[in-house]
Structure formats: C-alpha cells, structure tokens
PDB file of N, CA and C in Angstrom:
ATOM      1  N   UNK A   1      79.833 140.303 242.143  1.00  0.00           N
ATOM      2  CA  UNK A   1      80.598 141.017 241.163  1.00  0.00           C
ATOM      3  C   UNK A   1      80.181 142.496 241.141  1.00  0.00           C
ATOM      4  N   UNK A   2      79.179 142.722 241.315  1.00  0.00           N
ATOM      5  CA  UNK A   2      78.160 143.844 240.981  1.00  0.00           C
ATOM      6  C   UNK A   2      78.779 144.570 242.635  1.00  0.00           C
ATOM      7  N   UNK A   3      78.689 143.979 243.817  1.00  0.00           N
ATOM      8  CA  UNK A   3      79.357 145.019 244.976  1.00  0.00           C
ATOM      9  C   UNK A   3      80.962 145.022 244.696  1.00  0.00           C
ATOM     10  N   UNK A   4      81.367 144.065 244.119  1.00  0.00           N
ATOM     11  CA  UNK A   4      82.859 144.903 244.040  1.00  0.00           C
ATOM     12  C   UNK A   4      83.093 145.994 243.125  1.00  0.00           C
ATOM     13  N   UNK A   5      82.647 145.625 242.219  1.00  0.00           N
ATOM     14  CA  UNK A   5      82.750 146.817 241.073  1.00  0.00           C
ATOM     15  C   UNK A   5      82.364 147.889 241.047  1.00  0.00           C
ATOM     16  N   UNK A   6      81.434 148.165 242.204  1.00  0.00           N
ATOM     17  CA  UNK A   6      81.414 149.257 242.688  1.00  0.00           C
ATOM     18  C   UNK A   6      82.121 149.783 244.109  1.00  0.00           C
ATOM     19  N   UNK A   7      82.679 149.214 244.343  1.00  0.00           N
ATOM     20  CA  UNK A   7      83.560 149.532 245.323  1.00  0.00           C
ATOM     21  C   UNK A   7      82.967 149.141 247.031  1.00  0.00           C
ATOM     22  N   UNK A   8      82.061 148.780 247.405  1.00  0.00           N
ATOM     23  CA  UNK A   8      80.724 148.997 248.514  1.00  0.00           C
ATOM     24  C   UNK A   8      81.595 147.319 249.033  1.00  0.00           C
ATOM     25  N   UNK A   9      81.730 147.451 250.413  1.00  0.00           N
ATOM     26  CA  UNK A   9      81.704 146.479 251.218  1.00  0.00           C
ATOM     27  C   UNK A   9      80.796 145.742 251.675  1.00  0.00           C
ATOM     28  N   UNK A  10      80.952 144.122 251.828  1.00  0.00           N
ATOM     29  CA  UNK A  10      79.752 143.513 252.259  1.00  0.00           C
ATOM     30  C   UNK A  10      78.893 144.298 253.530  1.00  0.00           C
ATOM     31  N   UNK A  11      79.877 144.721 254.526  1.00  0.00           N
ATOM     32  CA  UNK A  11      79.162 145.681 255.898  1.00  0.00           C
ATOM     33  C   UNK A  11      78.773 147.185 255.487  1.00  0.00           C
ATOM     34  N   UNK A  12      79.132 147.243 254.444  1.00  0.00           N
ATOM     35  CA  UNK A  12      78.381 148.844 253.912  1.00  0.00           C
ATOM     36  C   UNK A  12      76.403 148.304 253.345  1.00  0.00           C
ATOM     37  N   UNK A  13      77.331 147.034 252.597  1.00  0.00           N
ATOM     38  CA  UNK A  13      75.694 146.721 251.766  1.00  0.00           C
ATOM     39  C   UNK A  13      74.987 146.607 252.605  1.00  0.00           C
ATOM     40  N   UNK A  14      75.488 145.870 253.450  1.00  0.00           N
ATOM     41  CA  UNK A  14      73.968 144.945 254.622  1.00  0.00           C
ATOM     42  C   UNK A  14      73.945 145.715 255.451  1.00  0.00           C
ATOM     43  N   UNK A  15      74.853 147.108 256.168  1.00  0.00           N
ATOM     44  CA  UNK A  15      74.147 147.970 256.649  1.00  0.00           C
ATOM     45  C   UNK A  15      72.492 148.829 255.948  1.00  0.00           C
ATOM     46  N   UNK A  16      73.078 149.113 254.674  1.00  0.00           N
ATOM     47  CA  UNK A  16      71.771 149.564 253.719  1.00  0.00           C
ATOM     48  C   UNK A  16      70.970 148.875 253.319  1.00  0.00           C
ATOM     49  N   UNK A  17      70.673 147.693 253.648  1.00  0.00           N
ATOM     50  CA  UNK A  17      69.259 146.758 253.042  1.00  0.00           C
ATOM     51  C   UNK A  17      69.009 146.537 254.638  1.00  0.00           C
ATOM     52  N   UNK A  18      69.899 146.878 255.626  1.00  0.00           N
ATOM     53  CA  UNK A  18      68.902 146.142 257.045  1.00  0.00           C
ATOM     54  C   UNK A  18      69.224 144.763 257.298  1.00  0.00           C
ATOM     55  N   UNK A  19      70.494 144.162 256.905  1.00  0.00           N
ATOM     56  CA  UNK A  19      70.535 142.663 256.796  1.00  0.00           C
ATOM     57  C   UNK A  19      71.794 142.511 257.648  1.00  0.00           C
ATOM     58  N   UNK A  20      72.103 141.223 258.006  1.00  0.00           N
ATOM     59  CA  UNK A  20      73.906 140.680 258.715  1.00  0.00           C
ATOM     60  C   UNK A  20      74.311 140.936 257.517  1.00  0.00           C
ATOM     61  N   UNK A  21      75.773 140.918 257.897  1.00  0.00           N
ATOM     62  CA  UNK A  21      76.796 141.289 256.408  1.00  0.00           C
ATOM     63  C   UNK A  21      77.177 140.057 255.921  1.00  0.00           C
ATOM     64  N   UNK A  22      76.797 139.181 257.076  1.00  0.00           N
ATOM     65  CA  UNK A  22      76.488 137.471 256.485  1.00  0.00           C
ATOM     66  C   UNK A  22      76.121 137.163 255.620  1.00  0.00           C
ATOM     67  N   UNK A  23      74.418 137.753 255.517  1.00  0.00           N
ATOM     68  CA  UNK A  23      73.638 137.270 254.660  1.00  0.00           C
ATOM     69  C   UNK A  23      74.290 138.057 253.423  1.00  0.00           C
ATOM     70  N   UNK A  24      75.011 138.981 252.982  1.00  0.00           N
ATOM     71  CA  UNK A  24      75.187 139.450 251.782  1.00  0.00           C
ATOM     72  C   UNK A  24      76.206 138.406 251.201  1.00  0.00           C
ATOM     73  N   UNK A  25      77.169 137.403 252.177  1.00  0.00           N
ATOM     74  CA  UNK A  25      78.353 136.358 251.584  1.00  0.00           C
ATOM     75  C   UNK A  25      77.362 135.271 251.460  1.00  0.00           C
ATOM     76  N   UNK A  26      76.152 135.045 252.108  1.00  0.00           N
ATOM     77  CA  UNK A  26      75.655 134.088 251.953  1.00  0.00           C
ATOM     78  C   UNK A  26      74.566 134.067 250.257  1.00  0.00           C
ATOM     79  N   UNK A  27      74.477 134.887 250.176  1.00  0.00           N
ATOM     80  CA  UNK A  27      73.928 135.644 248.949  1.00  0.00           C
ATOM     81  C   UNK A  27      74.529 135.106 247.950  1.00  0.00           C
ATOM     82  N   UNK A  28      75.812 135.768 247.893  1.00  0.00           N
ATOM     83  CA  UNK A  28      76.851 136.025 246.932  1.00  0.00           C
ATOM     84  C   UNK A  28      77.196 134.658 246.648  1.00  0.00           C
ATOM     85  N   UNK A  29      77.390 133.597 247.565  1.00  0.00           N
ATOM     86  CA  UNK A  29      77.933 132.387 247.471  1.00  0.00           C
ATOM     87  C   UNK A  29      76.622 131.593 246.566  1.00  0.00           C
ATOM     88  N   UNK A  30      75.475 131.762 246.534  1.00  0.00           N
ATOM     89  CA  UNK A  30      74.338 130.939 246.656  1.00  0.00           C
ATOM     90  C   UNK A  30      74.089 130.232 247.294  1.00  0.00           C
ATOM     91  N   UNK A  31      74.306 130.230 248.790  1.00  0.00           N
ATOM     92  CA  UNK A  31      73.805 129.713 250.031  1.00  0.00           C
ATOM     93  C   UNK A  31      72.577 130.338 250.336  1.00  0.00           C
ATOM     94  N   UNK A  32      71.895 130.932 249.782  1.00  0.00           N
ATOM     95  CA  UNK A  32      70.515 131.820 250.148  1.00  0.00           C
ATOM     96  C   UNK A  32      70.128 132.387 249.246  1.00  0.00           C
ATOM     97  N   UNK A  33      68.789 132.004 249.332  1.00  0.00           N
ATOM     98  CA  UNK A  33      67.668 133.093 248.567  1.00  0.00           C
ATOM     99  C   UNK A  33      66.820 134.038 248.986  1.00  0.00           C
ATOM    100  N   UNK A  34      67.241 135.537 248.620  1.00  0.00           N
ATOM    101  CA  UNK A  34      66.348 136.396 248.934  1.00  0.00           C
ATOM    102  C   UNK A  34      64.999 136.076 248.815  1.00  0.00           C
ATOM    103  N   UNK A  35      64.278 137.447 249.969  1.00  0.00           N
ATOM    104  CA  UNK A  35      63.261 137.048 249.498  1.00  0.00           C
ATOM    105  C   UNK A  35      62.719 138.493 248.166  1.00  0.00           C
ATOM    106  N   UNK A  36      61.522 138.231 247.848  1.00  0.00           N
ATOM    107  CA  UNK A  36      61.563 139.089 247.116  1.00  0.00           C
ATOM    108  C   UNK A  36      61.884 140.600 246.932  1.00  0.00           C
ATOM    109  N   UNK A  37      61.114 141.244 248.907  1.00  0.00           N
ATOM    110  CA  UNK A  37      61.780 142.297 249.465  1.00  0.00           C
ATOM    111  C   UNK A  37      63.116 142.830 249.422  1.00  0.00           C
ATOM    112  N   UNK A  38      63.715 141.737 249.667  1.00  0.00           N
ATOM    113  CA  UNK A  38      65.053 142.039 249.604  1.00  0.00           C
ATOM    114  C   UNK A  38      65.882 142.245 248.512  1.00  0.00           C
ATOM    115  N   UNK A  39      65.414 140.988 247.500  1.00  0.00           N
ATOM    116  CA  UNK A  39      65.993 140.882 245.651  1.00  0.00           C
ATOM    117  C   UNK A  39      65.557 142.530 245.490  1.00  0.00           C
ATOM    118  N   UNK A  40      64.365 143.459 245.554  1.00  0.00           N
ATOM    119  CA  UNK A  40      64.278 144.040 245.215  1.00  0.00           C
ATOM    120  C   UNK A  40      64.923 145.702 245.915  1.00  0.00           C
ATOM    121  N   UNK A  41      65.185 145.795 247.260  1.00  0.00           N
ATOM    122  CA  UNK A  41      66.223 146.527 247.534  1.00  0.00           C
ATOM    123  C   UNK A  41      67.862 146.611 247.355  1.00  0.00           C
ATOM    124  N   UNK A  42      67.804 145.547 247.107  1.00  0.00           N
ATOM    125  CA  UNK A  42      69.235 144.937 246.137  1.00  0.00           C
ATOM    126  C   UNK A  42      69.648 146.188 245.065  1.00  0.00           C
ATOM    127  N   UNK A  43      68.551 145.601 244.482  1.00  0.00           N
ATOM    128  CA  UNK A  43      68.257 146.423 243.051  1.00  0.00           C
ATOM    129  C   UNK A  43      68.433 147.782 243.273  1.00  0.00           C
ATOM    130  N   UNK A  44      67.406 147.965 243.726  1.00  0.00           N
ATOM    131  CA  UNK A  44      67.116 149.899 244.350  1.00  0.00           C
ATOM    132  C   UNK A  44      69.070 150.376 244.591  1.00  0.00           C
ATOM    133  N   UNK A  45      69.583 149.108 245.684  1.00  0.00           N
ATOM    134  CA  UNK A  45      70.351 149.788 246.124  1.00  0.00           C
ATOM    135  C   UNK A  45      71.523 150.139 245.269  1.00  0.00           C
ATOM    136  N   UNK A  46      72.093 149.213 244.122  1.00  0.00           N
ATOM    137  CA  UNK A  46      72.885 149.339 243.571  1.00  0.00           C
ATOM    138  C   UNK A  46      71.870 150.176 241.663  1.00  0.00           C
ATOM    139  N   UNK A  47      70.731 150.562 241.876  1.00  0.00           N
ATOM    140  CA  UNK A  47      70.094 151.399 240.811  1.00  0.00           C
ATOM    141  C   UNK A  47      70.532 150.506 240.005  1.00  0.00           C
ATOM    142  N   UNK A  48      69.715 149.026 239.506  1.00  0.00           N
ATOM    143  CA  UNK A  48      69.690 148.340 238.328  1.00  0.00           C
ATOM    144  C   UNK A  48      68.436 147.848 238.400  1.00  0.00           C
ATOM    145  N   UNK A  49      68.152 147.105 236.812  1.00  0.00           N
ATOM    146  CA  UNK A  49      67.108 145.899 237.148  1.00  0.00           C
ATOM    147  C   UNK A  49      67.069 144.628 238.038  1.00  0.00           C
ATOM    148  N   UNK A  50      65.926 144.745 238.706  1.00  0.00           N
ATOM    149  CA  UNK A  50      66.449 143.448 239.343  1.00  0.00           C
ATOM    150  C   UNK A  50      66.586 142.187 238.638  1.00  0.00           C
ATOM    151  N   UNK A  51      66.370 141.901 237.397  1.00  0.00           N
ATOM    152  CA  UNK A  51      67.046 140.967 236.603  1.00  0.00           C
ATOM    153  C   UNK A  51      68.474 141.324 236.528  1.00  0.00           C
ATOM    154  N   UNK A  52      69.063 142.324 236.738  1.00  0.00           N
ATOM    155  CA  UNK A  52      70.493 142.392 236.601  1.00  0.00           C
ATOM    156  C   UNK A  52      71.650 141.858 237.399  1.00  0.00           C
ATOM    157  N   UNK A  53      70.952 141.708 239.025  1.00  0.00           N
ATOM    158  CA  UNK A  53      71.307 140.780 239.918  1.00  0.00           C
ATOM    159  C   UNK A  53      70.845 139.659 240.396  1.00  0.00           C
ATOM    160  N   UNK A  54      69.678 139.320 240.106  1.00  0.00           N
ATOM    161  CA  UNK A  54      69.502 138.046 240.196  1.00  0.00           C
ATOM    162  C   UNK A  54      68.767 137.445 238.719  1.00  0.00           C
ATOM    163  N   UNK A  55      68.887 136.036 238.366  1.00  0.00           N
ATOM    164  CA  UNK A  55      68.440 135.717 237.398  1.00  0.00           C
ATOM    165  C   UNK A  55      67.930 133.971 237.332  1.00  0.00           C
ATOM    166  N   UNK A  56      67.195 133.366 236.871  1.00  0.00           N
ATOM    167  CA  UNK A  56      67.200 132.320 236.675  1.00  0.00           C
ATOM    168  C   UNK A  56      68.187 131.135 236.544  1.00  0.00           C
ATOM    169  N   UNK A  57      68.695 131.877 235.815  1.00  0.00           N
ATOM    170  CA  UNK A  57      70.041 130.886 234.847  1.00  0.00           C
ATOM    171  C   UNK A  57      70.830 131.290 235.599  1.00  0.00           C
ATOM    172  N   UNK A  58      71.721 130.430 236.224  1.00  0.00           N
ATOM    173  CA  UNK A  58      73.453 130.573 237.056  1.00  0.00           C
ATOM    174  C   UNK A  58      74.374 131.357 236.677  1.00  0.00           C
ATOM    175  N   UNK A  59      74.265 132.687 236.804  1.00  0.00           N
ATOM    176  CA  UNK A  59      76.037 133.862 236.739  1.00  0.00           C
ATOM    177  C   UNK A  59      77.086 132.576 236.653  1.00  0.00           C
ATOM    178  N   UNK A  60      77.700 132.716 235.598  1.00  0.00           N
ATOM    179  CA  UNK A  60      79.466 132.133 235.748  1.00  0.00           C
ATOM    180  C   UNK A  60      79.932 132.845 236.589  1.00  0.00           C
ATOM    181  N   UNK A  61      80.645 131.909 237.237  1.00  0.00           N
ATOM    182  CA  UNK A  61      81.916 131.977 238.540  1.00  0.00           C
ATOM    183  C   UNK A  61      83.232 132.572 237.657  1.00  0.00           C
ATOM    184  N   UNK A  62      83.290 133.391 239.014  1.00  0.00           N
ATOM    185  CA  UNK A  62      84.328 134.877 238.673  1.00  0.00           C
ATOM    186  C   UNK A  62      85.085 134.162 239.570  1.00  0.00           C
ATOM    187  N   UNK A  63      86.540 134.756 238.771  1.00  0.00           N
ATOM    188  CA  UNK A  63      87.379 133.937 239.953  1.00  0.00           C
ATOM    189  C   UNK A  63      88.432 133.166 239.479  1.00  0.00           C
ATOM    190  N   UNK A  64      89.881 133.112 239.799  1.00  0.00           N
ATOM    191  CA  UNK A  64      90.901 132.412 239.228  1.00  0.00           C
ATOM    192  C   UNK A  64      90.676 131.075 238.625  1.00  0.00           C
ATOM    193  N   UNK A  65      89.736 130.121 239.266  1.00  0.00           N
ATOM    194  CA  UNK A  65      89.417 128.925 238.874  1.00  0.00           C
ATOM    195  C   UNK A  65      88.487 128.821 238.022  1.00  0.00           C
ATOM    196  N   UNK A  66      87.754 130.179 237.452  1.00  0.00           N
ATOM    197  CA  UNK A  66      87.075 129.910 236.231  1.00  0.00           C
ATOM    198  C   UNK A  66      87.849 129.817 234.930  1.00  0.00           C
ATOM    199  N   UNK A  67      88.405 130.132 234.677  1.00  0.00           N
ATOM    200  CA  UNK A  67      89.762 130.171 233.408  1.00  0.00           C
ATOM    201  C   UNK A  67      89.388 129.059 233.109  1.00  0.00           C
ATOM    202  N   UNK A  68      89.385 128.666 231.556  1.00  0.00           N
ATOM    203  CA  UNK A  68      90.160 127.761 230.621  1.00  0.00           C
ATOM    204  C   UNK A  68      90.820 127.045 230.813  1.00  0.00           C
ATOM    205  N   UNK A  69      91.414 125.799 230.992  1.00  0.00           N
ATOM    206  CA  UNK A  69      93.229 125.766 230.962  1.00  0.00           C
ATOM    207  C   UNK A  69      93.064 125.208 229.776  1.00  0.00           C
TER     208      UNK A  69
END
C-alpha cells in the first residue's frame, strides 16, 4: 500500500534496496520475510518507522475483495 501511494514501482523499489523486484511482490504478498537489514532499508527508503511497514499483527487486505457485502 505504502509503494503505491507513493507512486514507486516494484523495479524502482528493488532497484534501491539491492533486491529482485520479485522479492518486493513476494514481500507484499507475505510470501517472505525480510530480514532485518532489509525491514530496515524499507523504512529508510520510503522515510517511516519501521513499525509503519512491517508489524506484528496482519495489515488488512486492500483490495476489491476486502469490502463488506
């Protein structure tokens, strides 16, 4: 949520952390866990806490199929 909203492509991000642009969908999906290095250039890169992108407790799913019905 946090790379779209700023506008930054998965191949922009993972050019700037040094990573496949894989690992940033694999990220995003929760197919992978950073390691801490990385959680923390995350951070750097988009200038937040790194509690702001990653967290304990599960982010709600963004996304047409999160809705109500």
């Amino acid at each position: 949520m946090l790379r779209a909203e700023r506008r930054v492509s998965r191949r922009e991000l993972a050019d700037a952390l040094g990573v496949h642009y894989q690992t940033v969908g694999y990220l995003e999906r929760g197919e992978y866990n950073p390691s801490l290095h990385l959680a923390l250039r995350i951070a750097r890169f988009f200038d937040v806490p790194l509690e702001f992108v990653f967290s304990i407790e599960p982010f709600p799913r963004i996304g047409p199929d999160s809705q109500d019905r």
